[in-house]
PDB file of N, CA and C in Angstrom:
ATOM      1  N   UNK A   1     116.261 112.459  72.475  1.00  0.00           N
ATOM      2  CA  UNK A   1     117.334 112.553  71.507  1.00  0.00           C
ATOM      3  C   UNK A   1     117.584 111.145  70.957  1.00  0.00           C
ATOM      4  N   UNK A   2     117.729 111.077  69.489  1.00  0.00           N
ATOM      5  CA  UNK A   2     117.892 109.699  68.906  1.00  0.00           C
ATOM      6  C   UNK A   2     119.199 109.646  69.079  1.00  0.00           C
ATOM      7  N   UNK A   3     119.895 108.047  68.516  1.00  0.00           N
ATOM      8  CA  UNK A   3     120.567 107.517  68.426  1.00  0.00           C
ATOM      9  C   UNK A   3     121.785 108.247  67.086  1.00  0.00           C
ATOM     10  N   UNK A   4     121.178 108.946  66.334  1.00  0.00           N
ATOM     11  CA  UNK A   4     122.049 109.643  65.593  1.00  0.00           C
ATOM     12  C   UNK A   4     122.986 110.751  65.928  1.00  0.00           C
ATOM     13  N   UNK A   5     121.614 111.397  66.517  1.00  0.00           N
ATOM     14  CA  UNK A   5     122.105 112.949  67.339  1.00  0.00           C
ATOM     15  C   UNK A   5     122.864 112.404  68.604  1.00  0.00           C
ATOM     16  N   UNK A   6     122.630 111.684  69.636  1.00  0.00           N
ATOM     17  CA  UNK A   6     123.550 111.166  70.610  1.00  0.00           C
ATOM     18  C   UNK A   6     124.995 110.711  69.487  1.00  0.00           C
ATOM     19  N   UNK A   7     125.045 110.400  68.759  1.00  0.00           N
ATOM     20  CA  UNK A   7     126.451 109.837  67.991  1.00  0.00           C
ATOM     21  C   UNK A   7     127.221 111.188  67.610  1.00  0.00           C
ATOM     22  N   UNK A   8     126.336 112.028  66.920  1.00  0.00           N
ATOM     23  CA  UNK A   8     127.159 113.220  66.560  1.00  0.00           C
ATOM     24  C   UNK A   8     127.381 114.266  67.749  1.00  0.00           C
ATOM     25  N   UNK A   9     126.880 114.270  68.778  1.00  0.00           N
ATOM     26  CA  UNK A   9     126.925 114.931  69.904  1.00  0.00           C
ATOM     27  C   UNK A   9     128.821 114.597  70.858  1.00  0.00           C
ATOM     28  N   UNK A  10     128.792 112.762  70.418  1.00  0.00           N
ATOM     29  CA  UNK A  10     129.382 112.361  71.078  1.00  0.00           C
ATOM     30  C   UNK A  10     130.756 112.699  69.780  1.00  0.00           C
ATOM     31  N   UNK A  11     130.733 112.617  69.270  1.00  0.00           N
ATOM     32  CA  UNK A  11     131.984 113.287  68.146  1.00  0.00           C
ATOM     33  C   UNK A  11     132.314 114.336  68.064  1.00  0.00           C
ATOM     34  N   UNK A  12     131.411 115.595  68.555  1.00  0.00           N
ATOM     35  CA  UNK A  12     131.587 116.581  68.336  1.00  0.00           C
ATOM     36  C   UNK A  12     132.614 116.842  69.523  1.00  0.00           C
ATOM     37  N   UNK A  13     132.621 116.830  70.598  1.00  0.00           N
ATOM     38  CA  UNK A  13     132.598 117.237  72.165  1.00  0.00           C
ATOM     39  C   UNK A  13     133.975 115.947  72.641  1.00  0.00           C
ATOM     40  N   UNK A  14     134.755 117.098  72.476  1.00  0.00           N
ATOM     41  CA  UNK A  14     136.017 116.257  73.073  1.00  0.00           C
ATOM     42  C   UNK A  14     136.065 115.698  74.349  1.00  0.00           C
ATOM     43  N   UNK A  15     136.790 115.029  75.081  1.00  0.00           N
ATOM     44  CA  UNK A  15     136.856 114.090  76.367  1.00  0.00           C
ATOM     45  C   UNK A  15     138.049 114.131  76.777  1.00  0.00           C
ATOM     46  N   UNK A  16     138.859 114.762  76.323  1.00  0.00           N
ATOM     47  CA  UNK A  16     140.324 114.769  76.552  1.00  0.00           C
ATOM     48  C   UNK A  16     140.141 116.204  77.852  1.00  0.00           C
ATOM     49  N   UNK A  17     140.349 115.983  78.951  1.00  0.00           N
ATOM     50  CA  UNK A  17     140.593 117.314  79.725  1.00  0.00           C
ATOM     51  C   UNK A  17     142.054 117.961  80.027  1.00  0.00           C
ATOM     52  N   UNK A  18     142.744 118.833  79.174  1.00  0.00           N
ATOM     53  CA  UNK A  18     144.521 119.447  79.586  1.00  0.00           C
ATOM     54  C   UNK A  18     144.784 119.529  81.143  1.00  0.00           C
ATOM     55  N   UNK A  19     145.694 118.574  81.403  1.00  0.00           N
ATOM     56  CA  UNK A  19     146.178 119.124  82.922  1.00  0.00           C
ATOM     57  C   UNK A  19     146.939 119.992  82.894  1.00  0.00           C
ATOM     58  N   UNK A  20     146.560 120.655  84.527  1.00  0.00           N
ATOM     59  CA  UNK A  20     146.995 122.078  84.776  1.00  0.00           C
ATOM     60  C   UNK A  20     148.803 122.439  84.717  1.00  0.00           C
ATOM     61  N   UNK A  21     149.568 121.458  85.429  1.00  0.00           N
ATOM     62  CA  UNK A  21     150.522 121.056  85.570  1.00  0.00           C
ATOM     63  C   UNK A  21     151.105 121.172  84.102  1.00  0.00           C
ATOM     64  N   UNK A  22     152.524 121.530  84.139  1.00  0.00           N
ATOM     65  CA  UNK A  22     153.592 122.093  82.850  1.00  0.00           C
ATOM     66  C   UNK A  22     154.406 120.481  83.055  1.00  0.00           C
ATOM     67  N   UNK A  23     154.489 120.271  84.602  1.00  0.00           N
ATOM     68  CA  UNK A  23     155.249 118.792  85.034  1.00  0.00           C
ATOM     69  C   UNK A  23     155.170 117.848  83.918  1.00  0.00           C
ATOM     70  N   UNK A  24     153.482 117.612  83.584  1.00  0.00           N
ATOM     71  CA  UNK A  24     153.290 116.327  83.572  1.00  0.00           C
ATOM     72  C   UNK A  24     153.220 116.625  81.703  1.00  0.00           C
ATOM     73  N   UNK A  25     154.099 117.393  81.507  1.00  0.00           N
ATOM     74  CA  UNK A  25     153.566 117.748  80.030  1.00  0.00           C
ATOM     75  C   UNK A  25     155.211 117.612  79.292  1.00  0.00           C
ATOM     76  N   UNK A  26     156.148 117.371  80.676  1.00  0.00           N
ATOM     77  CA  UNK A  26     157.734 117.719  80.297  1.00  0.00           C
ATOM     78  C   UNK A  26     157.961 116.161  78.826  1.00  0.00           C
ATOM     79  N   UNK A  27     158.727 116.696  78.137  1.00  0.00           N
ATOM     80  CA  UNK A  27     158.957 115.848  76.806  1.00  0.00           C
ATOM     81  C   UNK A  27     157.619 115.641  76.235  1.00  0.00           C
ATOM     82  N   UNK A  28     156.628 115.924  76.435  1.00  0.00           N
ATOM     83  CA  UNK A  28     155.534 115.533  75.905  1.00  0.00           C
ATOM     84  C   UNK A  28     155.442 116.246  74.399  1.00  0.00           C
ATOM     85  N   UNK A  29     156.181 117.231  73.835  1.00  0.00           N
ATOM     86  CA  UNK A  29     156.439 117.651  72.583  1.00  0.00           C
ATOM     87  C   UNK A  29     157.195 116.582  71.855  1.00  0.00           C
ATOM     88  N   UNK A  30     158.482 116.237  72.589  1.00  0.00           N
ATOM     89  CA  UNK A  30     159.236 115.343  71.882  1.00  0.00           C
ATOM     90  C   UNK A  30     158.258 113.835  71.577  1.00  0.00           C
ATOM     91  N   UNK A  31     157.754 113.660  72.374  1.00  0.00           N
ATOM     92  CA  UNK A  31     156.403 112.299  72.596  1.00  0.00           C
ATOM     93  C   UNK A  31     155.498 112.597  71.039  1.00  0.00           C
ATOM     94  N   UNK A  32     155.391 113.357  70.866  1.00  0.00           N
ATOM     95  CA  UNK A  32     154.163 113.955  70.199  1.00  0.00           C
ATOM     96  C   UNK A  32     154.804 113.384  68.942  1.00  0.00           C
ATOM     97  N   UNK A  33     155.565 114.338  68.749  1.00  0.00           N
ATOM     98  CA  UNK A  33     156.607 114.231  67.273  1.00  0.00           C
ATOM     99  C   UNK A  33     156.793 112.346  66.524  1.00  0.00           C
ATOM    100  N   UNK A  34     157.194 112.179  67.828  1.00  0.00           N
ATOM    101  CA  UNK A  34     157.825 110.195  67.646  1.00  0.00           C
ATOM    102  C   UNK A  34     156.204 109.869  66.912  1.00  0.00           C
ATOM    103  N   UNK A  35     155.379 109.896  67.610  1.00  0.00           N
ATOM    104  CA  UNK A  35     153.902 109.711  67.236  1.00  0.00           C
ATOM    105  C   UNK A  35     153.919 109.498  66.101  1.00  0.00           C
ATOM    106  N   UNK A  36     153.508 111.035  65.669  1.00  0.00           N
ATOM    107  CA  UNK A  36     153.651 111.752  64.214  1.00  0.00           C
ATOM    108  C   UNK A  36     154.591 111.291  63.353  1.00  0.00           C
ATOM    109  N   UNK A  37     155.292 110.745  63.575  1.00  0.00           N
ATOM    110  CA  UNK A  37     156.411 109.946  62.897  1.00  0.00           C
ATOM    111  C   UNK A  37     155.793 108.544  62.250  1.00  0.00           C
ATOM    112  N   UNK A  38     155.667 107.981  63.382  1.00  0.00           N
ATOM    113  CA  UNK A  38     155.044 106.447  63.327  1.00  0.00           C
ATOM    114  C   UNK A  38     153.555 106.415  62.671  1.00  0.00           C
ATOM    115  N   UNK A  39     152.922 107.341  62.863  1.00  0.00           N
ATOM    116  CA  UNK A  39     151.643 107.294  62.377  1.00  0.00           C
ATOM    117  C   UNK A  39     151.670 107.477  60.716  1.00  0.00           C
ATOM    118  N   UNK A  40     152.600 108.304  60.548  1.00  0.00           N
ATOM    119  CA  UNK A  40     153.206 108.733  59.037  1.00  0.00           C
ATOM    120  C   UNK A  40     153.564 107.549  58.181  1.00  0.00           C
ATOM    121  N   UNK A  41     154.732 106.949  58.988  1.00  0.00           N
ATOM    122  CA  UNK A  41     155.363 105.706  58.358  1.00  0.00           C
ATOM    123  C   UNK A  41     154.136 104.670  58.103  1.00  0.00           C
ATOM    124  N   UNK A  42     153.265 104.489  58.932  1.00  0.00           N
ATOM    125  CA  UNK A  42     152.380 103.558  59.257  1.00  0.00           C
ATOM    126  C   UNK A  42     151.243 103.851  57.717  1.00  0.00           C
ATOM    127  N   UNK A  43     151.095 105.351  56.953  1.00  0.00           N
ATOM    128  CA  UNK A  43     149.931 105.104  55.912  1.00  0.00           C
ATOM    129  C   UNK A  43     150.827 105.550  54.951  1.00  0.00           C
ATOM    130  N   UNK A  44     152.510 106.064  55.060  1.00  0.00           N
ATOM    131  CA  UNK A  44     152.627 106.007  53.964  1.00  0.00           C
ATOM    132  C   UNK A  44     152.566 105.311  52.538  1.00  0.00           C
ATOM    133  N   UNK A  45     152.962 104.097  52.513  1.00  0.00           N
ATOM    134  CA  UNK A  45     153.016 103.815  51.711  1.00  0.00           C
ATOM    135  C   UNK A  45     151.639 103.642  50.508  1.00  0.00           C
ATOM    136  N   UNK A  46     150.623 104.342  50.995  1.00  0.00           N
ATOM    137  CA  UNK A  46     149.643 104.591  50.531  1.00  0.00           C
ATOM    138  C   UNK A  46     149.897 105.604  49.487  1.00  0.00           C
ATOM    139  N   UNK A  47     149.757 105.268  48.200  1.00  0.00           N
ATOM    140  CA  UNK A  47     149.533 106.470  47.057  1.00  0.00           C
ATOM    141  C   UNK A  47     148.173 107.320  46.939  1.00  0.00           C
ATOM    142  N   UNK A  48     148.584 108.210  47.186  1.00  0.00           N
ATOM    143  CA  UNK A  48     147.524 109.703  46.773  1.00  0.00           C
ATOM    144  C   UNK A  48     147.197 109.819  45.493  1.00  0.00           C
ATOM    145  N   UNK A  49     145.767 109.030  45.139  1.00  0.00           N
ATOM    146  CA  UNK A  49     144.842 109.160  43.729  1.00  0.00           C
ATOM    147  C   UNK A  49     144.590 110.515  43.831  1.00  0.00           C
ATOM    148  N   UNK A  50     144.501 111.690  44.798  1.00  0.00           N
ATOM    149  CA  UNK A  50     144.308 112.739  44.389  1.00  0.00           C
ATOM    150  C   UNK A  50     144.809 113.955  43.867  1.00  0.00           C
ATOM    151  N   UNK A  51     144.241 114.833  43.164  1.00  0.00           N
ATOM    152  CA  UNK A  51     145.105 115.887  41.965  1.00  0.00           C
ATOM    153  C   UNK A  51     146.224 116.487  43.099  1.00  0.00           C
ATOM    154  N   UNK A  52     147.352 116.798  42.140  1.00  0.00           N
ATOM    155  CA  UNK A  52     148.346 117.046  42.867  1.00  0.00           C
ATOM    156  C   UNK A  52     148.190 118.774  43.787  1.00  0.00           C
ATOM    157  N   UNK A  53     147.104 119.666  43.464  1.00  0.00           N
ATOM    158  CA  UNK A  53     147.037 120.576  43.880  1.00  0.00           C
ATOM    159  C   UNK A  53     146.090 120.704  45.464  1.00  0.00           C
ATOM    160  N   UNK A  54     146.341 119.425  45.787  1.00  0.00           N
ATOM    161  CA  UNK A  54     145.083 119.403  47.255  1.00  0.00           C
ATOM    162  C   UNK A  54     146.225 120.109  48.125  1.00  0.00           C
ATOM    163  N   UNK A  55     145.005 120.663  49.240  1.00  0.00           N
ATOM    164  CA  UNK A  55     145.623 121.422  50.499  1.00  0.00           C
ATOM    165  C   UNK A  55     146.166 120.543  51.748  1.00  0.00           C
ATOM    166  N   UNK A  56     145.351 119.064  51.881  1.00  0.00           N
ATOM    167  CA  UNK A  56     145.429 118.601  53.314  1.00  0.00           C
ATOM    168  C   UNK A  56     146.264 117.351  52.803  1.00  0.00           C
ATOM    169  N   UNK A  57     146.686 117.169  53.654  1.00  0.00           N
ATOM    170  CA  UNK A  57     147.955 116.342  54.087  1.00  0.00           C
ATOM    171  C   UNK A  57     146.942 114.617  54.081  1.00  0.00           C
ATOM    172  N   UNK A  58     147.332 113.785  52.784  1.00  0.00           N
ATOM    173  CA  UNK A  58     146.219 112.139  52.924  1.00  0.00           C
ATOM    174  C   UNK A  58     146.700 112.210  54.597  1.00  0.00           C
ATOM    175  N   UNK A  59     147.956 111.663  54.818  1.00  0.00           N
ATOM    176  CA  UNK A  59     148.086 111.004  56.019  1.00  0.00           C
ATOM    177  C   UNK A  59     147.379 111.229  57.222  1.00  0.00           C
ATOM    178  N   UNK A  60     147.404 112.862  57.457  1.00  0.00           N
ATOM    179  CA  UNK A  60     146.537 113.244  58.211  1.00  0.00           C
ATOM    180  C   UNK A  60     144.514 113.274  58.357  1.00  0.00           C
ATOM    181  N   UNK A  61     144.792 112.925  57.161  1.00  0.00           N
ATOM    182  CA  UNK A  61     143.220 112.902  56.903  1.00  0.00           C
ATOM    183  C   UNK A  61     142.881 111.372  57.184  1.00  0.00           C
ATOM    184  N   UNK A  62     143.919 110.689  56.968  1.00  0.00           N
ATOM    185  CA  UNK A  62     143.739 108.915  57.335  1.00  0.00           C
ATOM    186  C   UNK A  62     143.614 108.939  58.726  1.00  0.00           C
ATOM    187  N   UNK A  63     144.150 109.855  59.341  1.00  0.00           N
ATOM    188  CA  UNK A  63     144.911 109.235  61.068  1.00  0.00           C
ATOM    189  C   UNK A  63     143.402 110.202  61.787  1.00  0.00           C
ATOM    190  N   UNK A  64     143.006 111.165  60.929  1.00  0.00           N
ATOM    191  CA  UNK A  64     141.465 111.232  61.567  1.00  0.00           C
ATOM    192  C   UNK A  64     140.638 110.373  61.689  1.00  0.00           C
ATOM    193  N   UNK A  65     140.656 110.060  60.261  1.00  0.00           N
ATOM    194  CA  UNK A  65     139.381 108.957  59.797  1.00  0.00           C
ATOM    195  C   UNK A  65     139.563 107.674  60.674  1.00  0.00           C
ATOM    196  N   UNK A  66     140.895 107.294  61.154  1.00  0.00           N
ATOM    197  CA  UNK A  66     141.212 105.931  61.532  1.00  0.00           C
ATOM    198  C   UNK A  66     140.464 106.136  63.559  1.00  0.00           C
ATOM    199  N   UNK A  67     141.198 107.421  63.823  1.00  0.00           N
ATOM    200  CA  UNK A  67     140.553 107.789  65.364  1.00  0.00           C
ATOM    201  C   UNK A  67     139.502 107.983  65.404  1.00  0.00           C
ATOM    202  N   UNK A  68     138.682 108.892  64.469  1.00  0.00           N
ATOM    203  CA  UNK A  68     137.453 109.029  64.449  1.00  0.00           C
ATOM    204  C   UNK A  68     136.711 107.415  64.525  1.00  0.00           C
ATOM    205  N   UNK A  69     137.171 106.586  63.737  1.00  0.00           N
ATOM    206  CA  UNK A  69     136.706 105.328  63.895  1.00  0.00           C
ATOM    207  C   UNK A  69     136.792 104.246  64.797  1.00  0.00           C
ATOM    208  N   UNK A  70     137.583 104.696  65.402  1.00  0.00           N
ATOM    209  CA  UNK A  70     138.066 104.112  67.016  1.00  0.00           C
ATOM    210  C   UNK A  70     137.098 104.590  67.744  1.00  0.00           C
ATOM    211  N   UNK A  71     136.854 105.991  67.790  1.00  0.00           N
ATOM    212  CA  UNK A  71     135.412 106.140  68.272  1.00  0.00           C
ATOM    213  C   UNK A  71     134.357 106.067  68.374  1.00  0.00           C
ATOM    214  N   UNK A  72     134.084 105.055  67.064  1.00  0.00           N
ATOM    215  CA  UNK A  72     132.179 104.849  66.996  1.00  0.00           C
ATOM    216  C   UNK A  72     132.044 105.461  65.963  1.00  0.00           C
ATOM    217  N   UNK A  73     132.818 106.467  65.194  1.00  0.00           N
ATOM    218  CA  UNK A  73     132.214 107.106  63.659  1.00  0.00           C
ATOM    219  C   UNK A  73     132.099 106.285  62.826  1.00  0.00           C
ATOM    220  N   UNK A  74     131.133 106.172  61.998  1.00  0.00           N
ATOM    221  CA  UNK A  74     130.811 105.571  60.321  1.00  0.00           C
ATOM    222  C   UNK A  74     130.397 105.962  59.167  1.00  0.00           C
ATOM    223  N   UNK A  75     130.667 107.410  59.349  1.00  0.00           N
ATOM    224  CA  UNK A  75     130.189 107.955  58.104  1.00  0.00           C
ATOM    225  C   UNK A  75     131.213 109.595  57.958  1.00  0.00           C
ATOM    226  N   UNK A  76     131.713 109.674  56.746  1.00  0.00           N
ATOM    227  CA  UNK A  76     132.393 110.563  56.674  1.00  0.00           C
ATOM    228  C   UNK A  76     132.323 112.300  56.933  1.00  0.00           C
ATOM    229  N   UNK A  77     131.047 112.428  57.487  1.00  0.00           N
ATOM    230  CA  UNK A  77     130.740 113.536  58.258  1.00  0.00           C
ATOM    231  C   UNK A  77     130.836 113.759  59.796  1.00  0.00           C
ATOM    232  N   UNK A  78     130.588 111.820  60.190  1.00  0.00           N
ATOM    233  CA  UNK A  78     130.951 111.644  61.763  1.00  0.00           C
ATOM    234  C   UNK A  78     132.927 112.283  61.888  1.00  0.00           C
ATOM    235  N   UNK A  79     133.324 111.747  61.023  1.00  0.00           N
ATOM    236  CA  UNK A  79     134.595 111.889  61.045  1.00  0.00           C
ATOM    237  C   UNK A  79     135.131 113.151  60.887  1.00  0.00           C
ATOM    238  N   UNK A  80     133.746 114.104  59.609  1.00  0.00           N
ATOM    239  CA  UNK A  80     134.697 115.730  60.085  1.00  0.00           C
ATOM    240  C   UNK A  80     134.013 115.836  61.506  1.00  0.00           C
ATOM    241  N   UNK A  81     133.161 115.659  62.347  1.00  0.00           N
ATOM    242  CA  UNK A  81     132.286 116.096  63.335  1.00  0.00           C
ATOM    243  C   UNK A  81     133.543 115.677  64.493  1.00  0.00           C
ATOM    244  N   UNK A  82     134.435 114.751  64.132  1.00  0.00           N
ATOM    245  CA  UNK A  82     135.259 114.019  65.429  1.00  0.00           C
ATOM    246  C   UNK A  82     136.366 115.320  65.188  1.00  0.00           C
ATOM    247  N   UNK A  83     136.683 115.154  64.193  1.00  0.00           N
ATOM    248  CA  UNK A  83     137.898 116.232  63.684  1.00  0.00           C
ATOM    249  C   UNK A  83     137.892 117.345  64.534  1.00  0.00           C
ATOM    250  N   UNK A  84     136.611 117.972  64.079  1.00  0.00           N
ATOM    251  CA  UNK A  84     136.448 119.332  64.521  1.00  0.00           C
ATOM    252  C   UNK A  84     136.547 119.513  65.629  1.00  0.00           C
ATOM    253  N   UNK A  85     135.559 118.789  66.537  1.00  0.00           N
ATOM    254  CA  UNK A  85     135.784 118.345  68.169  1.00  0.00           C
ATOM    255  C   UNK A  85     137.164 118.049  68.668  1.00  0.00           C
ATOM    256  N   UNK A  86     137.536 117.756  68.322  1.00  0.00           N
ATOM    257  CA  UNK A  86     139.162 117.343  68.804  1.00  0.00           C
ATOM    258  C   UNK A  86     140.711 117.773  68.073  1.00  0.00           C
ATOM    259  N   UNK A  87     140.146 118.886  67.653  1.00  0.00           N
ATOM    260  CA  UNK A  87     141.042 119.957  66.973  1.00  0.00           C
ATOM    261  C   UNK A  87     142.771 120.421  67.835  1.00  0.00           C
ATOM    262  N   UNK A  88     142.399 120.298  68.890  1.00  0.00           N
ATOM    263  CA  UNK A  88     143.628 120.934  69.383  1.00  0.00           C
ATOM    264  C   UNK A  88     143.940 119.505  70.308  1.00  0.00           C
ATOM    265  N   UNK A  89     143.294 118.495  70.316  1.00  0.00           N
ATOM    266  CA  UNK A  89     144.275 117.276  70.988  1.00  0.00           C
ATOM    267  C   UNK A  89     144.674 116.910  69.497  1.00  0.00           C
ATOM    268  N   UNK A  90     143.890 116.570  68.204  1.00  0.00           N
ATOM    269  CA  UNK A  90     144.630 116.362  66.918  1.00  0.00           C
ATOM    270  C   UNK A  90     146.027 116.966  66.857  1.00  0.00           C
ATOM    271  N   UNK A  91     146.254 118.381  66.569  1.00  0.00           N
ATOM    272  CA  UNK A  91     147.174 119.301  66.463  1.00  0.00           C
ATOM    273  C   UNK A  91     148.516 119.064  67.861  1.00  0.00           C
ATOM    274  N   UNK A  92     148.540 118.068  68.791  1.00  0.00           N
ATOM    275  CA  UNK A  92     149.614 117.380  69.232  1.00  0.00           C
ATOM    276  C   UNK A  92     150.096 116.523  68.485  1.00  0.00           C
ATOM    277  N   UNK A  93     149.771 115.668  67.938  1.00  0.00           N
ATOM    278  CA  UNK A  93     150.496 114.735  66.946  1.00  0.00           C
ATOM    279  C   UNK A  93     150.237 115.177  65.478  1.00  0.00           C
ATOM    280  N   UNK A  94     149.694 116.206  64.752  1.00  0.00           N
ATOM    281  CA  UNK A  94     149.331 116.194  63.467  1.00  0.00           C
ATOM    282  C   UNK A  94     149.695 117.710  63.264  1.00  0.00           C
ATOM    283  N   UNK A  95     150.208 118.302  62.163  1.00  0.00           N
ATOM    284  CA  UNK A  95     150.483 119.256  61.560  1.00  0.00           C
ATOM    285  C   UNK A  95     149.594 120.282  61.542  1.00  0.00           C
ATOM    286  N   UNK A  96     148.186 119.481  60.334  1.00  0.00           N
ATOM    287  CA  UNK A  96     147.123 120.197  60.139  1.00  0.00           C
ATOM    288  C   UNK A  96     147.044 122.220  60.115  1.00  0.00           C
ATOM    289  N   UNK A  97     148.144 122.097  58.706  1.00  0.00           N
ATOM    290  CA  UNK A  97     148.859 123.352  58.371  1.00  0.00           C
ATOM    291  C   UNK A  97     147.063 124.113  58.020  1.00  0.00           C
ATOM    292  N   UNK A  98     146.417 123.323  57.398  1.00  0.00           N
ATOM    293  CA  UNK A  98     145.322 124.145  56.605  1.00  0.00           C
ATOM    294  C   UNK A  98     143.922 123.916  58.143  1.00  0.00           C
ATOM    295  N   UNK A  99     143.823 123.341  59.022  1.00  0.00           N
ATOM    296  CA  UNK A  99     143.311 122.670  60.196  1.00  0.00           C
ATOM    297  C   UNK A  99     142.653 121.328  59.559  1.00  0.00           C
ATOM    298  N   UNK A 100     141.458 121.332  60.346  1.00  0.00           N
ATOM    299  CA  UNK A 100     140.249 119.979  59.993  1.00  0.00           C
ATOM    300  C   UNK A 100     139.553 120.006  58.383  1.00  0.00           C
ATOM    301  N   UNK A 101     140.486 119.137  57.493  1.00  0.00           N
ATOM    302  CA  UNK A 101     139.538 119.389  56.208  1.00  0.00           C
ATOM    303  C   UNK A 101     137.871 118.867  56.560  1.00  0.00           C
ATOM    304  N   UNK A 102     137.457 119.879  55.622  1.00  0.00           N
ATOM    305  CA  UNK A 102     136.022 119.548  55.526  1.00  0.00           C
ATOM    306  C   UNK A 102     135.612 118.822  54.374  1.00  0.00           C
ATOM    307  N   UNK A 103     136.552 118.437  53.718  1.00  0.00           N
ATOM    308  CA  UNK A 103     136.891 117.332  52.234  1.00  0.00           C
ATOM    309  C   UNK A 103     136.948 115.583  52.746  1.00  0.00           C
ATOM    310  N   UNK A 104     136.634 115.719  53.975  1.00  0.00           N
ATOM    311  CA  UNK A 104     137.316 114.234  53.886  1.00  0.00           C
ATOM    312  C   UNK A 104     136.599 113.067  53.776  1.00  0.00           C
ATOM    313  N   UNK A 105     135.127 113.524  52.988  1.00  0.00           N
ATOM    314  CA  UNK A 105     134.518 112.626  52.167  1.00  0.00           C
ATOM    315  C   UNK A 105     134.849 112.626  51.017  1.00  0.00           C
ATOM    316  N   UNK A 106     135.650 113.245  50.276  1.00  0.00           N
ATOM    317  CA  UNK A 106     136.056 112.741  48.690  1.00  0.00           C
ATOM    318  C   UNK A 106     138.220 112.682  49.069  1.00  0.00           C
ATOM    319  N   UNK A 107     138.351 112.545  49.924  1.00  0.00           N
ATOM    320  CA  UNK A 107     139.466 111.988  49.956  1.00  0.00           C
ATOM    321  C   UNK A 107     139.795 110.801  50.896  1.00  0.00           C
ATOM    322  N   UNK A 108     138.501 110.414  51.490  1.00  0.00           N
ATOM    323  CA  UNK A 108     138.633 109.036  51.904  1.00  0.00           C
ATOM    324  C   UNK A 108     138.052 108.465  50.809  1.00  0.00           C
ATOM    325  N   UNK A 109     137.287 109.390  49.989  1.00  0.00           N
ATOM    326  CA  UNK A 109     136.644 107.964  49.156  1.00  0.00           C
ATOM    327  C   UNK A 109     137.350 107.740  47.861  1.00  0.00           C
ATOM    328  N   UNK A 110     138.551 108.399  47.751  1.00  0.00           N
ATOM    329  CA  UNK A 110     139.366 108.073  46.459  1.00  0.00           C
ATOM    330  C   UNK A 110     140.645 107.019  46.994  1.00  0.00           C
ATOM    331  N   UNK A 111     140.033 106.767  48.055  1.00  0.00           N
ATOM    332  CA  UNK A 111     141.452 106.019  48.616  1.00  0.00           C
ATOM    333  C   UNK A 111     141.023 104.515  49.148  1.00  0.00           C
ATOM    334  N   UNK A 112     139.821 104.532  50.167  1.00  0.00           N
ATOM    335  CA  UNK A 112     139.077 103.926  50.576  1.00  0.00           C
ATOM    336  C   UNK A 112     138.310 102.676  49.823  1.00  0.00           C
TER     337      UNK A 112
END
């Protein structure tokens, strides 16, 4: 296996394992939210070049692209590939009303 396929393998395939325990999860909604807050404040002030009729949320599509890139992604397919993989640890801090856009090569690159 090359060096590509090991990269997208490793994006795809989350690492996060849910503990069993409800304990260790107590306020962890309220935790989540503060996040989601800060992460918000943190790209708002970024203006959206894109048409006003898009489905996905920039911010959220930034706070992929930015984790995905914390992880070793560099190309805007690594980043839906991280997305997708990590769909339901995303969806603790992120809305993701429509889920993982599959757009987020022409809305990182109108911004980017």
């Amino acid at each position: 296996m090359g060096h590509h396929e090991l990269v997208h393998r490793h994006l795809r395939e989350p690492h996060h394992k849910p503990c069993g325990g409800r304990a260790r999860h107590r306020g962890g909604a309220a935790r989540h939210r503060a996040r989601s807050r800060q992460l918000k404040r943190l790209f708002r002030p970024l203006k959206d070049p894109r048409a006003s009729n898009v489905r996905h949320d920039l911010v959220e599509i930034l706070v992929i692209a930015f984790a995905a890139t914390l992880a070793g992604a560099k190309t805007c397919t690594e980043f839906e590939f991280f997305g997708k993989g990590r769909e339901e640890l995303l969806r603790r801090f992120l809305e993701l009303r429509y889920g993982i856009p599959a757009t987020i090569r022409s809305a990182t690159s109108s911004v980017l």
